[in-house]
C-alpha atoms as a PDB file:
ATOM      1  CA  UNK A   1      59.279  56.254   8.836  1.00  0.00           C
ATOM      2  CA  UNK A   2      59.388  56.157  12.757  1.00  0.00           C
ATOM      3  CA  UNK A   3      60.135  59.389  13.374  1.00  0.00           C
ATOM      4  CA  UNK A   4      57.616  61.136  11.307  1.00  0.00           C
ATOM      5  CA  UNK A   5      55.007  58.845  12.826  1.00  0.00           C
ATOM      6  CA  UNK A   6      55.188  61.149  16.171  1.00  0.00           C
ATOM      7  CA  UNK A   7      52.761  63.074  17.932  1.00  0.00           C
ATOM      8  CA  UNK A   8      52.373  65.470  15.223  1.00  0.00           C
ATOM      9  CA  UNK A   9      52.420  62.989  12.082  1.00  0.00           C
ATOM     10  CA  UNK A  10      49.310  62.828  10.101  1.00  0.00           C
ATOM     11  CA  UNK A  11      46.882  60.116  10.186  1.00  0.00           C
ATOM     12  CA  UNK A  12      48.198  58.707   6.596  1.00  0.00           C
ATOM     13  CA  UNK A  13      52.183  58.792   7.672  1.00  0.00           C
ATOM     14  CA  UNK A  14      51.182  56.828  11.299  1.00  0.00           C
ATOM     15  CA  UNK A  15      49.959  54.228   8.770  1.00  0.00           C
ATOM     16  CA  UNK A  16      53.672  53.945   6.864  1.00  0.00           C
ATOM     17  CA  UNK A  17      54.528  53.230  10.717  1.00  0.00           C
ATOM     18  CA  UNK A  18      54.165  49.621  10.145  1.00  0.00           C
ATOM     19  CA  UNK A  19      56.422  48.166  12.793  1.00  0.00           C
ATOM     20  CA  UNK A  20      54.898  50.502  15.194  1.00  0.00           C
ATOM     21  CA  UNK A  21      51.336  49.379  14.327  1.00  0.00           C
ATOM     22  CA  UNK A  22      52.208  45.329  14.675  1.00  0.00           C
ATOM     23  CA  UNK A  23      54.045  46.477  18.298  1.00  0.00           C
ATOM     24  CA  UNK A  24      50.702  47.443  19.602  1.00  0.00           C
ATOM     25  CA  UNK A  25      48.523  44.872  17.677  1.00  0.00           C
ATOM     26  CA  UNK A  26      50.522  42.882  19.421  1.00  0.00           C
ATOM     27  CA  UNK A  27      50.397  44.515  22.955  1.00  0.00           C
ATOM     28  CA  UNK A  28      46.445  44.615  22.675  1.00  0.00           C
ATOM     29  CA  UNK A  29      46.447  40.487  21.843  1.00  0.00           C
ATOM     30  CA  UNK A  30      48.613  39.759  24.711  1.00  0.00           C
ATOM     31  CA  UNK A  31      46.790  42.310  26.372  1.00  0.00           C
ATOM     32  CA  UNK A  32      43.511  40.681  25.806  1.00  0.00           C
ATOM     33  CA  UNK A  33      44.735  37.222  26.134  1.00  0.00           C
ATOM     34  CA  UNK A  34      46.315  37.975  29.468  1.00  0.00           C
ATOM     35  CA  UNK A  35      42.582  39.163  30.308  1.00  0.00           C
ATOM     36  CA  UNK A  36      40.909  36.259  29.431  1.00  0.00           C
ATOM     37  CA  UNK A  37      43.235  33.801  31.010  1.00  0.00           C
ATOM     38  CA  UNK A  38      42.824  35.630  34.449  1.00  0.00           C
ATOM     39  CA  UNK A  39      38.667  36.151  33.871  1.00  0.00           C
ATOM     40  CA  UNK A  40      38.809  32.091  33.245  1.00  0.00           C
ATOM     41  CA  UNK A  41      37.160  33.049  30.093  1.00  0.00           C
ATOM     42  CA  UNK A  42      38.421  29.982  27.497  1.00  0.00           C
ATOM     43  CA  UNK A  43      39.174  31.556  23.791  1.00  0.00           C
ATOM     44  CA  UNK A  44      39.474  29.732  20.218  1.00  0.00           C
ATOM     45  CA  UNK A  45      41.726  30.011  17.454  1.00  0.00           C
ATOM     46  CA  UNK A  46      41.953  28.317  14.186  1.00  0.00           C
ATOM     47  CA  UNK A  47      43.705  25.401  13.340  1.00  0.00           C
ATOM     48  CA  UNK A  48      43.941  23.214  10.926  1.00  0.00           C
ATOM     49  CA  UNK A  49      40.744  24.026   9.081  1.00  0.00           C
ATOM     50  CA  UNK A  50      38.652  24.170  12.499  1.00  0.00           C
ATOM     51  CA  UNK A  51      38.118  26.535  15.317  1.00  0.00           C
ATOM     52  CA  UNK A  52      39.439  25.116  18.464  1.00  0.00           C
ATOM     53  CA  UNK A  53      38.635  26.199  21.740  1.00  0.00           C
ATOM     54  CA  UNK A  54      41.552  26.585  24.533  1.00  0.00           C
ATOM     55  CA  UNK A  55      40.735  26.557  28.202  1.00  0.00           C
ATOM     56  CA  UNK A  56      41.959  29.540  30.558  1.00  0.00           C
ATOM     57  CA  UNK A  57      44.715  27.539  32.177  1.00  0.00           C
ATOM     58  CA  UNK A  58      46.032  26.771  28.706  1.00  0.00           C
ATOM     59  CA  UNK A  59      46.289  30.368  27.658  1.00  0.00           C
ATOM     60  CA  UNK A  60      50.512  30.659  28.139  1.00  0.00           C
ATOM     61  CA  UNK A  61      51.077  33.656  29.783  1.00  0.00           C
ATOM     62  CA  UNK A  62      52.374  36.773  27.975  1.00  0.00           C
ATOM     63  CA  UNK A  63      56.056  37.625  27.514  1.00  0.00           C
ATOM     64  CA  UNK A  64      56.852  41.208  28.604  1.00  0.00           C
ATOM     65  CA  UNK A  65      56.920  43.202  25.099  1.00  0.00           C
ATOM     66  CA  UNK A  66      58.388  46.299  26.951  1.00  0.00           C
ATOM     67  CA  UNK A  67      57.472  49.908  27.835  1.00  0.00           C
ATOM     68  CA  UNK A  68      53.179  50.448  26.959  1.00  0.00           C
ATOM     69  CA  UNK A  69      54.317  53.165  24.062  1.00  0.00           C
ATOM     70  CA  UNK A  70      56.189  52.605  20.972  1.00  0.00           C
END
C-alpha cells in the first residue's frame, strides 16, 4: 500500500502504510533518544517487571536509519 500512502492518500489509506508508520516511529525514538543522551537527560525503560533507569552515557548512540522521509 506504499504508493497510495503519498501526498494525496487519505488519512485512512496512510494508516494501511504500516511499514511506513514503524520507519518514523522509529526515527522519532532514535530521534528522541539521541536528544536525551546529548541533554545528559538519563531515560528508563522496562525490564524485567521493573522500570530501570539508564544514564546519558549509556544511551548507545543511534544507527543512521536513512533519508528523514519515507
Amino acid at each position: 500500500m506504499s504508493d497510495k500512502a503519498g501526498p494525496g492518500a487519505t488519512p485512512y489509506e496512510r494508516l494501511g502504510d504500516v511499514e511506513r508508520i514503524e520507519r518514523s516511529l522509529a526515527r522519532a525514538v532514535s530521534a528522541a533518544l539521541l536528544q536525551h543522551k546529548r541533554a545528559g537527560n538519563p531515560i528508563c525503560e522496562w525490564r524485567d517487571g521493573e522500570v530501570v533507569w539508564i544514564a546519558a552515557a549509556d544511551i548507545p548512540e543511534p544507527q543512521d536509519e536513512g533519508p528523514a522521509r519515507a
